[in-house]
Protein backbone atom coordinates (compact mmCIF):
# COMPACT_ATOMS: atom_id res chain seq x y z
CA UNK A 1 54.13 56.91 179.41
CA UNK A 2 53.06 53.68 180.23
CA UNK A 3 49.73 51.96 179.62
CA UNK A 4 47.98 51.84 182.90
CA UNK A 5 49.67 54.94 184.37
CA UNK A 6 48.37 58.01 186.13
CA UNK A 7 50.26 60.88 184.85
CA UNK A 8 49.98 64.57 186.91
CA UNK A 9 51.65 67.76 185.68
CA UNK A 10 54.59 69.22 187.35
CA UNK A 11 53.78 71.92 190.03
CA UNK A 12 51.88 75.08 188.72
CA UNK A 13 51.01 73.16 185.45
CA UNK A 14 47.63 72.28 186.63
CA UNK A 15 48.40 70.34 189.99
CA UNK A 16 44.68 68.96 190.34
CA UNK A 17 44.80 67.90 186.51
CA UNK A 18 46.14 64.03 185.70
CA UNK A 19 45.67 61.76 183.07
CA UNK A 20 45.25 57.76 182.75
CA UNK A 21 46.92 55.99 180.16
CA UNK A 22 44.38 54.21 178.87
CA UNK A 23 44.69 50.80 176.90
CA UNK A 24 44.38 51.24 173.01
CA UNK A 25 44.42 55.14 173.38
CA UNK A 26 47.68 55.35 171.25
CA UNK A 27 45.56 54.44 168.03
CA UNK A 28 43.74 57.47 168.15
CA UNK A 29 47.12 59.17 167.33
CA UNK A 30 47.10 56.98 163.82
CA UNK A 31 44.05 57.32 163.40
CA UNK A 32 41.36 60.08 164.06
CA UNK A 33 39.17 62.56 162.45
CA UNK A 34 39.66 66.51 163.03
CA UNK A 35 36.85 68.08 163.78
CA UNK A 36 36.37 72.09 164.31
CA UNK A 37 34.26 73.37 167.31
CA UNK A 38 33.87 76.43 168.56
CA UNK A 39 32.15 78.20 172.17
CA UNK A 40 32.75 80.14 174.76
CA UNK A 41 36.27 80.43 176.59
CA UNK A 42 36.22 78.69 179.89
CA UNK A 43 38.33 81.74 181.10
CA UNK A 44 35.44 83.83 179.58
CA UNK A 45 37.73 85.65 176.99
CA UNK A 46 35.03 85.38 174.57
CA UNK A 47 34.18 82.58 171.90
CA UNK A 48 37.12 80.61 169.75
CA UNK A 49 37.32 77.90 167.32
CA UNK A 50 39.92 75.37 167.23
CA UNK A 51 40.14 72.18 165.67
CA UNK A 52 40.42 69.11 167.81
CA UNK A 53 41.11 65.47 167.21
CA UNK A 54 39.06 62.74 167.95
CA UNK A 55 39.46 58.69 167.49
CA UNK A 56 38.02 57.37 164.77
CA UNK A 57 35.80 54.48 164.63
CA UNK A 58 37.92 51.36 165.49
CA UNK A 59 40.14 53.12 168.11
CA UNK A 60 36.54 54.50 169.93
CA UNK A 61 35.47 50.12 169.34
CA UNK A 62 38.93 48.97 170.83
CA UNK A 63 38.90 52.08 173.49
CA UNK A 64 35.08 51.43 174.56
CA UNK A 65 35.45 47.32 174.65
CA UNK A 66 38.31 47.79 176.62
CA UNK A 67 36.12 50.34 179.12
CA UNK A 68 32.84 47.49 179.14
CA UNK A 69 35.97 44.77 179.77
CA UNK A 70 36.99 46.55 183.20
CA UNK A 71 34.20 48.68 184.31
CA UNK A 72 31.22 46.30 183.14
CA UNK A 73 29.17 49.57 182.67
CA UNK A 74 25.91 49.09 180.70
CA UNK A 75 26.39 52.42 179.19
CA UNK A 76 29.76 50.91 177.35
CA UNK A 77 28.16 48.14 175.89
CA UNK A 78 25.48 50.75 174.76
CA UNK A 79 27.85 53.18 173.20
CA UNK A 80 29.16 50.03 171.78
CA UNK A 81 25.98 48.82 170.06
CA UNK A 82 24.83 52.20 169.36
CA UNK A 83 27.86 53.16 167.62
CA UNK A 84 28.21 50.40 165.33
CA UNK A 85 24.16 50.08 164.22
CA UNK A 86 24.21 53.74 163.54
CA UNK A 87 27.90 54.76 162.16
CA UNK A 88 26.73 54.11 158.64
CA UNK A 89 23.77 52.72 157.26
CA UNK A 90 24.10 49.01 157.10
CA UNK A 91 26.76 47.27 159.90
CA UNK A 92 28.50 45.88 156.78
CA UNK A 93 29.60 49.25 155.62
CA UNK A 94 30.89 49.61 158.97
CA UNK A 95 32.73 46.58 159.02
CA UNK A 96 34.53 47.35 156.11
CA UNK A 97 35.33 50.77 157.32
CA UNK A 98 36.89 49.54 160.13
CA UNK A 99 38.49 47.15 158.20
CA UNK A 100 40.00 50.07 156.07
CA UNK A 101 41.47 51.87 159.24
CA UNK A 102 45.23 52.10 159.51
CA UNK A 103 45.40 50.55 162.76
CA UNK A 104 43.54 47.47 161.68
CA UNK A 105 46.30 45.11 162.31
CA UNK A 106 47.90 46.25 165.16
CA UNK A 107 47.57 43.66 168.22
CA UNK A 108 45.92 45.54 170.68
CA UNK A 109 43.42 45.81 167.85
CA UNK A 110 43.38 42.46 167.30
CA UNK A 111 42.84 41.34 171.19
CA UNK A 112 39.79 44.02 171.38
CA UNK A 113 38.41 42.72 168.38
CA UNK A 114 38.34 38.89 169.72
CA UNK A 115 37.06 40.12 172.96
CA UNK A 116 34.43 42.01 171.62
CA UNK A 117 33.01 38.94 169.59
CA UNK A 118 33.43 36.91 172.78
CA UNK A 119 31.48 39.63 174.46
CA UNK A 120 28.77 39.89 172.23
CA UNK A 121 28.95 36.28 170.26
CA UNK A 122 25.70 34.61 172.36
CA UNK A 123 22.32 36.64 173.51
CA UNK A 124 23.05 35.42 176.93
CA UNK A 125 26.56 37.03 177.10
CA UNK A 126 27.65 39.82 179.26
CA UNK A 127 27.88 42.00 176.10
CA UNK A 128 24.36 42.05 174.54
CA UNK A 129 23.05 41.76 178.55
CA UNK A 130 24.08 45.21 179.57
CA UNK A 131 22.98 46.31 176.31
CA UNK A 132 19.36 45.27 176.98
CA UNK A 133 19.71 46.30 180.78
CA UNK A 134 20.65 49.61 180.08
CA UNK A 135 17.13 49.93 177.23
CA UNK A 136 14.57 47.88 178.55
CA UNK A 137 11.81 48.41 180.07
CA UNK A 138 10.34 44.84 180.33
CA UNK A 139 11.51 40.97 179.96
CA UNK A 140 9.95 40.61 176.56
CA UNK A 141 12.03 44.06 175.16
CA UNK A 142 14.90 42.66 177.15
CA UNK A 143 14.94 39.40 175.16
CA UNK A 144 14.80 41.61 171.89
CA UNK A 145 17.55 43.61 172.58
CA UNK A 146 19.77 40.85 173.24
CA UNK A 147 19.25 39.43 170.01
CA UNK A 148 19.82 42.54 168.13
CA UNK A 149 22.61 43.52 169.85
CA UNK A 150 24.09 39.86 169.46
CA UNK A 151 23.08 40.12 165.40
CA UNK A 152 24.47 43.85 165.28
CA UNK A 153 27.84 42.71 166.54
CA UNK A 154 28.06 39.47 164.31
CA UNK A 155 27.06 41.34 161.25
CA UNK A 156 29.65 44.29 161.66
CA UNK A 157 32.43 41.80 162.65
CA UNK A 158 31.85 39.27 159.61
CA UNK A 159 31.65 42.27 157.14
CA UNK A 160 35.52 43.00 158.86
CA UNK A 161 36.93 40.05 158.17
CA UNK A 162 35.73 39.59 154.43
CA UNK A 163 37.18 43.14 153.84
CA UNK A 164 40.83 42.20 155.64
């Protein structure tokens, strides 16, 4: 299907159900961790476990900068921020794991990747702005969050391209 597509089941498959082809979500096929869950049955036929899949790191980056690029949601440059501080210890170690990812050189990759250090490359961008407006509470935490968001960002995306 193509990118920017609405798909909807045939009739009786789920009629009110559709899905939108989303930019970048192809990578997830390549690369994704499985992870096994397990509650109740929406049909309430008692609890199951199944595995799922779920994109890995730089497919989530590419899918999520691709989100903050057309919905210019606070929340996405959040996630964003959040995700790469936090995936490992130090934003190096996630730099080179995303450099490591078998989707690392595919273009679509490579355009989210540019746009997210456009993004988040200055204090004063859009990027590490809706970062801080979605956390602080007053102009002085707003200026902090900014920076670290900015730093964060530069940090994970040099320790990417000395691992390439």
């Amino acid at each position: 299907m193509e990118e920017g597509r609405i798909f909807k089941p045939k009739q009786g498959l789920g009629a009110n159900l559709s899905a939108f082809n989303v930019s970048g979500a192809l990578l997830a096929a390549r690369d994704f961790l499985e992870i096994e869950i397990e509650a109740e049955r929406l049909d309430e036929g008692g609890r199951s476990k199944v595995a799922v899949r779920v994109a890995n790191l730089l497919p989530y980056v590419v899918l999520k900068i691709n989100a903050f690029q057309d919905r210019h949601e606070n929340k996405d440059a959040y996630d964003l921020v959040f995700t790469l501080r936090n995936y490992r210890d130090e934003p190096e170690e996630t730099g080179r794991e995303l450099a490591a990812s078998p989707v690392a050189g595919n273009e679509q990759v490579m355009a989210a990747l540019k746009l997210l250090e456009e993004r988040f490359a200055d204090p004063d961008n859009d990027g590490p702005s809706s970062y801080a407006s979605f956390l602080a509470e007053d102009d002085d935490e707003r200026e902090q969050l900014k920076r670290e968001a900015a730093a964060v960002i530069r940090r994970v995306l040099a320790a990417l391209r000395r691992a390439e």
